[in-house]
N, C-alpha and C. Protein backbone atom coordinates (compact mmCIF):
# COMPACT_ATOMS: atom_id res chain seq x y z
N UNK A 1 -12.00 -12.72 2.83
CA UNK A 1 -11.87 -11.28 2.84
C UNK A 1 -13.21 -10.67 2.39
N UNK A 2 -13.63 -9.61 3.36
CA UNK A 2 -14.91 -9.13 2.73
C UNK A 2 -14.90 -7.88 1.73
N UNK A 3 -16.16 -7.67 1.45
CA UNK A 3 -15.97 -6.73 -0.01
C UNK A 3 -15.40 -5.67 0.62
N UNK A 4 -15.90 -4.88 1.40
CA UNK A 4 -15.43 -3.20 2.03
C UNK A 4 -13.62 -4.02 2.41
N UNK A 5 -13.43 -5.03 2.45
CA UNK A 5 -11.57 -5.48 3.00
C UNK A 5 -10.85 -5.20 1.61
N UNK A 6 -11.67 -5.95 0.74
CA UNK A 6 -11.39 -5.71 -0.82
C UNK A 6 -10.94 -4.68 -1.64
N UNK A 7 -12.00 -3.21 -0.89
CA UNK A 7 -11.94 -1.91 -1.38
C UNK A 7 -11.10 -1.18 -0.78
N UNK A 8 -10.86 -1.65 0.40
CA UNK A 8 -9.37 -1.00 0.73
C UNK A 8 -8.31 -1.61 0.49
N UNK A 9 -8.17 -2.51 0.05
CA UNK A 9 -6.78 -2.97 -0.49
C UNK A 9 -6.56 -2.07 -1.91
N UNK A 10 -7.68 -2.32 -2.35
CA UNK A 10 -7.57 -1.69 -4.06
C UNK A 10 -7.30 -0.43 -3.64
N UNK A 11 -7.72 0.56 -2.56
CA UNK A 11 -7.77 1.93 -2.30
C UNK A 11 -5.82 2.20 -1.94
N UNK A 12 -5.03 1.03 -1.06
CA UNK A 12 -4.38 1.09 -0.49
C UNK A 12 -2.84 1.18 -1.73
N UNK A 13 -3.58 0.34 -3.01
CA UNK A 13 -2.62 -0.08 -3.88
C UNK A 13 -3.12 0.71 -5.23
N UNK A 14 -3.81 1.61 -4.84
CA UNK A 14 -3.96 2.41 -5.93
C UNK A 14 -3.31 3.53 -6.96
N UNK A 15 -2.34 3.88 -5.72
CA UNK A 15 -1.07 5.16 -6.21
C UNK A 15 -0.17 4.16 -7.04
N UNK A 16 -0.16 3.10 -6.54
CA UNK A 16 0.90 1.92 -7.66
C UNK A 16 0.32 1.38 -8.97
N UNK A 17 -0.87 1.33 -8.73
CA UNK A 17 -1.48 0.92 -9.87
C UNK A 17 -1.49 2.62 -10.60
N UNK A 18 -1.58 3.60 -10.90
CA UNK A 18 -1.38 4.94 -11.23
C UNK A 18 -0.10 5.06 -11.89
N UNK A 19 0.49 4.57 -11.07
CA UNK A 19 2.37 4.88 -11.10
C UNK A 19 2.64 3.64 -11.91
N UNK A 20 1.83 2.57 -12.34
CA UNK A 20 2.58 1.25 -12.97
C UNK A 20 2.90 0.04 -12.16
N UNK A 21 2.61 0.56 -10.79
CA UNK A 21 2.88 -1.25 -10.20
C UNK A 21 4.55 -1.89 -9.91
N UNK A 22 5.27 -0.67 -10.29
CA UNK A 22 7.04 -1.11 -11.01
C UNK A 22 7.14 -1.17 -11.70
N UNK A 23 7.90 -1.06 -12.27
CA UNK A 23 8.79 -0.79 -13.84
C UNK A 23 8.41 -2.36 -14.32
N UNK A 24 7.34 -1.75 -15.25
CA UNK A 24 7.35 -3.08 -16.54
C UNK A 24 8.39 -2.95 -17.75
N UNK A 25 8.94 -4.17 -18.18
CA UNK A 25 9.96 -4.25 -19.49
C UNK A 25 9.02 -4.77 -20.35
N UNK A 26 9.53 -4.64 -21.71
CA UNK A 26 9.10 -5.44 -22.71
C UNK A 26 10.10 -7.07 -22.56
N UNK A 27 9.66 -7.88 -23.37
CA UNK A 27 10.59 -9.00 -23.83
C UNK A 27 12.44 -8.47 -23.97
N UNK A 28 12.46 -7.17 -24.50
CA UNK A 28 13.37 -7.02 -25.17
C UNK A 28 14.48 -6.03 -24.32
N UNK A 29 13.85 -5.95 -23.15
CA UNK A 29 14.30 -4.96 -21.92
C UNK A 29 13.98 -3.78 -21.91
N UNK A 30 13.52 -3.14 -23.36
CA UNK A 30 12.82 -1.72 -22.65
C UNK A 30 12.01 -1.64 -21.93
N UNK A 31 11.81 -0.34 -21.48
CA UNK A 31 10.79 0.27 -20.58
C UNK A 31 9.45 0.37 -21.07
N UNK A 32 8.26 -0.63 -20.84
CA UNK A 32 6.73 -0.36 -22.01
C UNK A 32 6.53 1.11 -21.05
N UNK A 33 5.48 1.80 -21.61
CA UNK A 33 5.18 3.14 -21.18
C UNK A 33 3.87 2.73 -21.30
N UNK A 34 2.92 2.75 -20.11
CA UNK A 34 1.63 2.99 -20.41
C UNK A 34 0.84 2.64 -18.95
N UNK A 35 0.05 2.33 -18.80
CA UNK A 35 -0.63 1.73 -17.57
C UNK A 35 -0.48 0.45 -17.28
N UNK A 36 -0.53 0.11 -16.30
CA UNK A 36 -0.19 -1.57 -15.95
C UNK A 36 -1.17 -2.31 -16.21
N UNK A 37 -1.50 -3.71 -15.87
CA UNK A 37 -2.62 -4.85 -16.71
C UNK A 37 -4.03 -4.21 -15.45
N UNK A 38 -3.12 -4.13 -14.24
CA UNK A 38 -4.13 -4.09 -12.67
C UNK A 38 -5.11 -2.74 -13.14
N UNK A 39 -4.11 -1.92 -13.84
CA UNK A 39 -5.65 -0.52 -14.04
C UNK A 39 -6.11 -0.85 -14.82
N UNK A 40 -6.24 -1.71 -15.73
CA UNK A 40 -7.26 -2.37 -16.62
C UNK A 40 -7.99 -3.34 -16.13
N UNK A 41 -8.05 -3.62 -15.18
CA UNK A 41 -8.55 -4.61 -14.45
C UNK A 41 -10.46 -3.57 -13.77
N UNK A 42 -11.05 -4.85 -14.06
CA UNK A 42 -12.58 -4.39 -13.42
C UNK A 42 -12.48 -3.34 -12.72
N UNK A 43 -12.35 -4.16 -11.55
CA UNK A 43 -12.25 -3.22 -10.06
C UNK A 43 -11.39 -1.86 -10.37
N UNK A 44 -10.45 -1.60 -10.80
CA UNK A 44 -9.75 -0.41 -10.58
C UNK A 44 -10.53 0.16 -11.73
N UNK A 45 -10.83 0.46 -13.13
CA UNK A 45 -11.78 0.78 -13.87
C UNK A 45 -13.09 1.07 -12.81
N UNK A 46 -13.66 0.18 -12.10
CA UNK A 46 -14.91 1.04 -11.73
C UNK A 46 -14.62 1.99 -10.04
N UNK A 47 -13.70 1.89 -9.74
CA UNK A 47 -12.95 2.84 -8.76
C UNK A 47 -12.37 4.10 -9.60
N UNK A 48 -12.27 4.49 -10.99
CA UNK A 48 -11.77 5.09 -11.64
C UNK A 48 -13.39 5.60 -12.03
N UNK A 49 -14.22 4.94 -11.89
CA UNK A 49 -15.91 5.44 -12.20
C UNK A 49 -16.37 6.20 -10.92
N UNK A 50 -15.98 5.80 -10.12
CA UNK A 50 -16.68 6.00 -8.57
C UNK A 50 -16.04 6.77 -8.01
N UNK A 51 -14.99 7.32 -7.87
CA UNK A 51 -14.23 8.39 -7.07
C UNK A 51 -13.72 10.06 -8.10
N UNK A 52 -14.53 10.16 -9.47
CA UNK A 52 -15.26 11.17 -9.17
C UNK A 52 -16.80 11.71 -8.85
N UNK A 53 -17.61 10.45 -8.84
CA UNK A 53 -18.68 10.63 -8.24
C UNK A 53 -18.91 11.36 -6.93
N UNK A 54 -17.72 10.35 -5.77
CA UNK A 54 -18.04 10.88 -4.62
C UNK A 54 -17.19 11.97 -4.92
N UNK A 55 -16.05 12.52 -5.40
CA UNK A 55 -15.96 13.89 -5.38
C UNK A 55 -16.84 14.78 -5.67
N UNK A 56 -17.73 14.51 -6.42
CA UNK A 56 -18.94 15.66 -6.55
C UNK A 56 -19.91 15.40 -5.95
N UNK A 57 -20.14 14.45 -5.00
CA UNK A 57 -21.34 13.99 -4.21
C UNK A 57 -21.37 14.64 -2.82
N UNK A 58 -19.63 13.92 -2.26
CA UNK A 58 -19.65 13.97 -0.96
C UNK A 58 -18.14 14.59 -0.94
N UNK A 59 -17.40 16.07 -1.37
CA UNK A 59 -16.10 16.21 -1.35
C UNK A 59 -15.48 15.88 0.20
N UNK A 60 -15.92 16.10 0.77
CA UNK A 60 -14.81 15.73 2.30
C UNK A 60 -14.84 14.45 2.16
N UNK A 61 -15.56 13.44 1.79
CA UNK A 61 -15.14 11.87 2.09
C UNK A 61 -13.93 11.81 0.73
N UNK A 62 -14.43 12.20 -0.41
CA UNK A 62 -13.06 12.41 -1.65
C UNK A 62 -12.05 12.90 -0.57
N UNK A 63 -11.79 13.63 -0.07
CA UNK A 63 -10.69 14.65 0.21
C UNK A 63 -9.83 13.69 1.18
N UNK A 64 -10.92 12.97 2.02
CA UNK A 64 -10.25 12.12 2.87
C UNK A 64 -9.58 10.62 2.21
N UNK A 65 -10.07 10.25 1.18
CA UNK A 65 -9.36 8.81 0.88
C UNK A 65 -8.34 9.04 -0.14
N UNK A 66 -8.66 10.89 -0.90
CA UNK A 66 -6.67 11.41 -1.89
C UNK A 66 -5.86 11.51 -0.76
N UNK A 67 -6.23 12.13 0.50
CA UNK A 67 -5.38 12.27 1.40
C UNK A 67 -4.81 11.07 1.91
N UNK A 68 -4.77 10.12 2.09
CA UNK A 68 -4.79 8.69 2.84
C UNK A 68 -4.15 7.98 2.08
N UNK A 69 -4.69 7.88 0.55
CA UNK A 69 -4.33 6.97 -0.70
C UNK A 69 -3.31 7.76 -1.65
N UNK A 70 -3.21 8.96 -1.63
CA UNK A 70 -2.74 9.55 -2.74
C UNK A 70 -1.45 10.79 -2.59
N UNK A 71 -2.26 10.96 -1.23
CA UNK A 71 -1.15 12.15 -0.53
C UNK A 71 -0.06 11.90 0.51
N UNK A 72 0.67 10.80 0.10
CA UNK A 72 1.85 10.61 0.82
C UNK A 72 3.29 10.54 0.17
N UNK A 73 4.46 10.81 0.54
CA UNK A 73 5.60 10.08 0.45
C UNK A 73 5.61 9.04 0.71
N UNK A 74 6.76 8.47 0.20
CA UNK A 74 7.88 7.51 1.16
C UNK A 74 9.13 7.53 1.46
N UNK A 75 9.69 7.00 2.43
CA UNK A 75 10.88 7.52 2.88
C UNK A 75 11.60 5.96 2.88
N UNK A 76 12.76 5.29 2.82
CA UNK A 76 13.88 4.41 3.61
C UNK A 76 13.97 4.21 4.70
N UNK A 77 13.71 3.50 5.34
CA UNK A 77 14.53 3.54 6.62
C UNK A 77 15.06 1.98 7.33
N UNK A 78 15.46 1.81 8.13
CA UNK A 78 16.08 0.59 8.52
C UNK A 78 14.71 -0.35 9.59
N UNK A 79 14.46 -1.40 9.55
CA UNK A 79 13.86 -1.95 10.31
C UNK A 79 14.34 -3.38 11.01
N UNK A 80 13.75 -3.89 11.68
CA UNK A 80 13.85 -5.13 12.43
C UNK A 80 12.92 -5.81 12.22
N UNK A 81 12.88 -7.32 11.44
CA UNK A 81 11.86 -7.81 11.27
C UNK A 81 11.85 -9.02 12.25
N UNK A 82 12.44 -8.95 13.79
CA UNK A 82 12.09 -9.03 15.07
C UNK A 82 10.29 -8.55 15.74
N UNK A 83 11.42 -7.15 15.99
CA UNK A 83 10.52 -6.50 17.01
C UNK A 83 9.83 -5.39 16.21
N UNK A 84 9.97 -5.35 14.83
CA UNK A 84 9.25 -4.18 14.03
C UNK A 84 9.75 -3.00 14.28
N UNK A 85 11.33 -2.78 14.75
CA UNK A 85 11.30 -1.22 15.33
C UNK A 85 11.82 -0.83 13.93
N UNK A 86 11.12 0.76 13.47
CA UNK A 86 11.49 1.13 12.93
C UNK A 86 13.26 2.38 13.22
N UNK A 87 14.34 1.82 12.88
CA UNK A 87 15.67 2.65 13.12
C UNK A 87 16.49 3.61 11.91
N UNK A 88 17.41 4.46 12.01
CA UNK A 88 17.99 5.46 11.02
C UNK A 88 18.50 4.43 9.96
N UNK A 89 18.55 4.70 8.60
CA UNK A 89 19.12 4.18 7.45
C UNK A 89 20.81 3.89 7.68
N UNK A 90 21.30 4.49 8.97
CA UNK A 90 22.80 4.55 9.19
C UNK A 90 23.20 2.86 10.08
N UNK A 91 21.98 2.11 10.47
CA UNK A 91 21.48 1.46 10.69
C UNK A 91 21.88 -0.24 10.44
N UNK A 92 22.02 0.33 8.63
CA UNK A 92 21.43 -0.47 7.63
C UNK A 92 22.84 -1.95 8.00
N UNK A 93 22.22 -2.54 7.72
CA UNK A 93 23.14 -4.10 7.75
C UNK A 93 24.12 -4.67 8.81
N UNK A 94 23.62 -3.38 9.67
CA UNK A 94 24.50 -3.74 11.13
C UNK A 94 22.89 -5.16 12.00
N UNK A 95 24.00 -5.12 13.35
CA UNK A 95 22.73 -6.02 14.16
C UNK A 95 22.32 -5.04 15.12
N UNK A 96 20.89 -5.64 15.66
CA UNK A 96 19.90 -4.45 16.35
C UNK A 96 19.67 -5.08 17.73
N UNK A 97 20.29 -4.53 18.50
CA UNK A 97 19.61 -4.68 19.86
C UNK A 97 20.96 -3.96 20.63
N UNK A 98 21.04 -5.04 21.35
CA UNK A 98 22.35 -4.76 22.87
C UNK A 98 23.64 -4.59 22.51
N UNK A 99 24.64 -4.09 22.62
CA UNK A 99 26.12 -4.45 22.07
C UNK A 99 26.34 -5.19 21.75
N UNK A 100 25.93 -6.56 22.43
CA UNK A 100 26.35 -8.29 21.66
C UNK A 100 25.14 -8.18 20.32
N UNK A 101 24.70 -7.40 20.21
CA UNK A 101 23.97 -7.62 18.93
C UNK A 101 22.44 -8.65 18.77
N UNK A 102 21.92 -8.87 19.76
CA UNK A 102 20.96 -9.20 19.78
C UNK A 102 19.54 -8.17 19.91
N UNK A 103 18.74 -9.09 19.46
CA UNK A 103 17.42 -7.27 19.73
C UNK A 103 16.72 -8.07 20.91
N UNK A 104 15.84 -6.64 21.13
CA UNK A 104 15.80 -7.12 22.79
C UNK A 104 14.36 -7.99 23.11
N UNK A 105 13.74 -7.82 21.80
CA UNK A 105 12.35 -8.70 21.97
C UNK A 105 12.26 -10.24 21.85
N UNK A 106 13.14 -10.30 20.83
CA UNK A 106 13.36 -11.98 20.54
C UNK A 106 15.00 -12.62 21.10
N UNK A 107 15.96 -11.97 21.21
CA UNK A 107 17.03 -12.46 21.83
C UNK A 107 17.48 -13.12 21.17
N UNK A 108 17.86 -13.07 19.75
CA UNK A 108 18.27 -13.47 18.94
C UNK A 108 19.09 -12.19 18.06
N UNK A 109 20.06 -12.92 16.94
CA UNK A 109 20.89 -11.72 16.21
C UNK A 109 20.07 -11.39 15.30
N UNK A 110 19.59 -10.31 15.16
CA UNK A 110 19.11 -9.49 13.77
C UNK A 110 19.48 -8.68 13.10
N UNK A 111 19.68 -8.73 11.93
CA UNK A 111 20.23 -7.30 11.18
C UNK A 111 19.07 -6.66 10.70
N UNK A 112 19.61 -4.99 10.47
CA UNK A 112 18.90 -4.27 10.11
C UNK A 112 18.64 -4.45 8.79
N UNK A 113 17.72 -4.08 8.31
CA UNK A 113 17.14 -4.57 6.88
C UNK A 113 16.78 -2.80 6.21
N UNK A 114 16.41 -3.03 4.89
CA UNK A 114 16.19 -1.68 4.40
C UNK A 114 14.46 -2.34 4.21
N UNK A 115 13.56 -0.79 4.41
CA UNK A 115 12.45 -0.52 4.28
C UNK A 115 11.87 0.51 3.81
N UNK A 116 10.80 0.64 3.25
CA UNK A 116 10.50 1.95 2.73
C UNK A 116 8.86 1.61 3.71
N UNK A 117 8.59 2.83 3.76
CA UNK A 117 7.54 3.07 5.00
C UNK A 117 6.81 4.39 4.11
N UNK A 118 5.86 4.81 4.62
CA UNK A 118 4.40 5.71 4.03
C UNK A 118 5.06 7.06 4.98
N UNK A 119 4.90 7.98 4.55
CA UNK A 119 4.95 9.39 5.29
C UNK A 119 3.71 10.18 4.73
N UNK A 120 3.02 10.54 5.68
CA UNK A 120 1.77 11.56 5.78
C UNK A 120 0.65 10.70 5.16
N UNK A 121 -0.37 11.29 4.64
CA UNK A 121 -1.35 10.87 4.12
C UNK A 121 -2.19 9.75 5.45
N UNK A 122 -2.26 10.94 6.03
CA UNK A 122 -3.27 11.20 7.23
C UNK A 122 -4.85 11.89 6.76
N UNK A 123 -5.62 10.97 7.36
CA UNK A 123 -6.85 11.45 6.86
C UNK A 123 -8.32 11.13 8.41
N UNK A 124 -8.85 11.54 8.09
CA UNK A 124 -10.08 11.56 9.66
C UNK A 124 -10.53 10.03 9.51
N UNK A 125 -10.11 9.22 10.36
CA UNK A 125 -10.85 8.01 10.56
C UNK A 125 -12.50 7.76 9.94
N UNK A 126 -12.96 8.59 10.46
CA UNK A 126 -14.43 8.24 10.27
C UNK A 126 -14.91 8.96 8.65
N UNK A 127 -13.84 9.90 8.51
CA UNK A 127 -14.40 10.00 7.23
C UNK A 127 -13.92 9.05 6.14
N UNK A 128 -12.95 8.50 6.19
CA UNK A 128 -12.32 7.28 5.28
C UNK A 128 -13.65 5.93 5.52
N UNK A 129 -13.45 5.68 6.65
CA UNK A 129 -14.49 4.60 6.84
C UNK A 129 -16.11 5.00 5.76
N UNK A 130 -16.33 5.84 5.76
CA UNK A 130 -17.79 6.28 5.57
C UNK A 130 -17.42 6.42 4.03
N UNK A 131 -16.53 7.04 3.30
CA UNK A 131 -15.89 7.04 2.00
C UNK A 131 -16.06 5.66 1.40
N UNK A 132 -15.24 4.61 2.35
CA UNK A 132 -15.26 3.31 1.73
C UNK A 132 -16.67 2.76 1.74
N UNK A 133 -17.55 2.93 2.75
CA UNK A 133 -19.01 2.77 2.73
C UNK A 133 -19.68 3.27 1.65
N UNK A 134 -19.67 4.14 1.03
CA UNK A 134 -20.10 5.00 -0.20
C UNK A 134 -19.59 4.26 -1.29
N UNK A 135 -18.58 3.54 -1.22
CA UNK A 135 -18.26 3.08 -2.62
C UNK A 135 -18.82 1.43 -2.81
N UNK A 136 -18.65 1.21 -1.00
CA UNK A 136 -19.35 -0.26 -1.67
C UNK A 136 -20.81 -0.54 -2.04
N UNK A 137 -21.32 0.69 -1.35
CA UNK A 137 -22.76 1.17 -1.63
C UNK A 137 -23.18 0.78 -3.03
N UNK A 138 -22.28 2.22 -3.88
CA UNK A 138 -22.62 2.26 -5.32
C UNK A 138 -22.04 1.36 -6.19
N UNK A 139 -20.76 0.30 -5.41
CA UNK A 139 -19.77 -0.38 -6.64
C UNK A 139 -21.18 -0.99 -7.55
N UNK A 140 -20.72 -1.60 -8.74
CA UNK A 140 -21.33 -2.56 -9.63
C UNK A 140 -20.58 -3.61 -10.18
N UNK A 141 -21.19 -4.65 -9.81
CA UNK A 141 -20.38 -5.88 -9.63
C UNK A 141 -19.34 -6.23 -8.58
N UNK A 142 -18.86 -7.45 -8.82
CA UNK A 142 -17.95 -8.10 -8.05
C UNK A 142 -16.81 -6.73 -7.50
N UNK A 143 -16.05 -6.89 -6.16
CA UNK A 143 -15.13 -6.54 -5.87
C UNK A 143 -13.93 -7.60 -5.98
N UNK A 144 -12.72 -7.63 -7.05
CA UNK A 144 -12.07 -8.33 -6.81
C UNK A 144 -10.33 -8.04 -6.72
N UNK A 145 -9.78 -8.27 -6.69
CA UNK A 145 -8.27 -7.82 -6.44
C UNK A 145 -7.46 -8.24 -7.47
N UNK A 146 -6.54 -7.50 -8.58
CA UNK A 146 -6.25 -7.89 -9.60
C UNK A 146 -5.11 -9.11 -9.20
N UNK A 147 -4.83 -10.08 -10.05
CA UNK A 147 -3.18 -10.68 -9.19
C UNK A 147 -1.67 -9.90 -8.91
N UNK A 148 -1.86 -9.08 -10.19
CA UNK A 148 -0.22 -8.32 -9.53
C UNK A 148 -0.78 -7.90 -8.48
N UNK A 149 -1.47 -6.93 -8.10
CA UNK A 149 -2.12 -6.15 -6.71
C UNK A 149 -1.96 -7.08 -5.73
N UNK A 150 -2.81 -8.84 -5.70
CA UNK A 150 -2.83 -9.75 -4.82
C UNK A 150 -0.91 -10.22 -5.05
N UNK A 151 -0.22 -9.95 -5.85
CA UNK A 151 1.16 -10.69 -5.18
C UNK A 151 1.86 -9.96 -4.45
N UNK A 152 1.65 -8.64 -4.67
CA UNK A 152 2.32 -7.48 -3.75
C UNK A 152 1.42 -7.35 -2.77
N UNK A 153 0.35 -7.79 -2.08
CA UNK A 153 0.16 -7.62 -0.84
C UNK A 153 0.06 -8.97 -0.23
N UNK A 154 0.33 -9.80 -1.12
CA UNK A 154 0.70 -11.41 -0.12
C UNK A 154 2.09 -11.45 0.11
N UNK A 155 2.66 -11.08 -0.84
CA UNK A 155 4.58 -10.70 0.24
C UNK A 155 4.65 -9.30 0.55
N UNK A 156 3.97 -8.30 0.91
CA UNK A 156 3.76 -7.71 1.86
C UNK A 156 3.20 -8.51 3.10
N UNK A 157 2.04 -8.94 3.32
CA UNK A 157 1.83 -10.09 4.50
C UNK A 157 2.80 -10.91 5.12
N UNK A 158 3.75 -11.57 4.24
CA UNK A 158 4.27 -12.88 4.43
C UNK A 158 5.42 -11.97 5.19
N UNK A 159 6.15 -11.00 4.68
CA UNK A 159 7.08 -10.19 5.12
C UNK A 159 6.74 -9.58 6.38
N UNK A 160 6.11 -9.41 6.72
CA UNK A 160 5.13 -9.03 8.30
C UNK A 160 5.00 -10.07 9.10
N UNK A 161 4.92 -11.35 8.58
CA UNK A 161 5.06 -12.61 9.30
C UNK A 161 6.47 -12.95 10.13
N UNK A 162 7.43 -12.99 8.76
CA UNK A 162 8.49 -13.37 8.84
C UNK A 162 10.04 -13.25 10.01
């Protein structure tokens, strides 16, 4: 994986790392309150250095990677991890395709599965690209990917496989 592949993963998993990553417990089952291990981690610390820089450097490339990274929902919805179609939540645990219940790409029985999917956080191609160029420009040091960050996007992958 190359460094600018690097900086968008971290860019991609950044609202989670913000938000905690998921609900951390203590030993004892409460809820710890604070930032997760990943925003203490190098890389997100010097992405926490570097993106108000380019906000005061270059605001439309800022504007474009809050928009992309920062400015979305998410919504539920039902999928097929067939043919990838995304279908209504009313959907959910039935089978997807033809009346006999097969889907129509693989011809096999699939059920609908629950998914949560990205809504909005649309941003100008070329200005995201050129954003992430700016940061690998100025990063300092290594780009690396914390492990919680790397386990949630290797079963994200594997789940795209599957």
């Amino acid at each position: 994986m190359t460094r600018h592949d690097r900086i968008l993963v971290l860019l991609k998993h950044y609202r989670d790392v913000l938000e905690g990553l998921r609900d951390r417990k203590s030993s004892d089952g409460y809820l710890v309150i604070g930032m997760c291990r990943a925003w203490n981690h190098a890389s997100y610390q010097e992405l926490e250095r570097l993106l108000p820089l380019l906000r005061e450097r270059m605001p439309r490339l800022h504007d474009a990677v809050v928009t992309r990274y920062l400015g979305y929902f998410e919504r539920r919805v039902g999928w097929c991890r067939k043919c990838e179609a995304t279908l209504p939540t009313s959907r959910l645990g039935k089978a997807h395709g033809t009346p006999a219940g097969y889907c129509r790409l693989k011809g096999v029985l699939v059920m609908v599965e629950p998914r949560v999917v990205r809504i909005g956080g649309e941003g100008r191609d070329a200005d995201l690209r050129n954003a992430v160029e700016w940061l690998e420009r100025h990063w300092r040091g290594e780009v690396e990917i914390p492990a919680d960050v790397q386990a949630v996007e290797s079963e994200r992958k594997l789940r795209a496989v599957a």
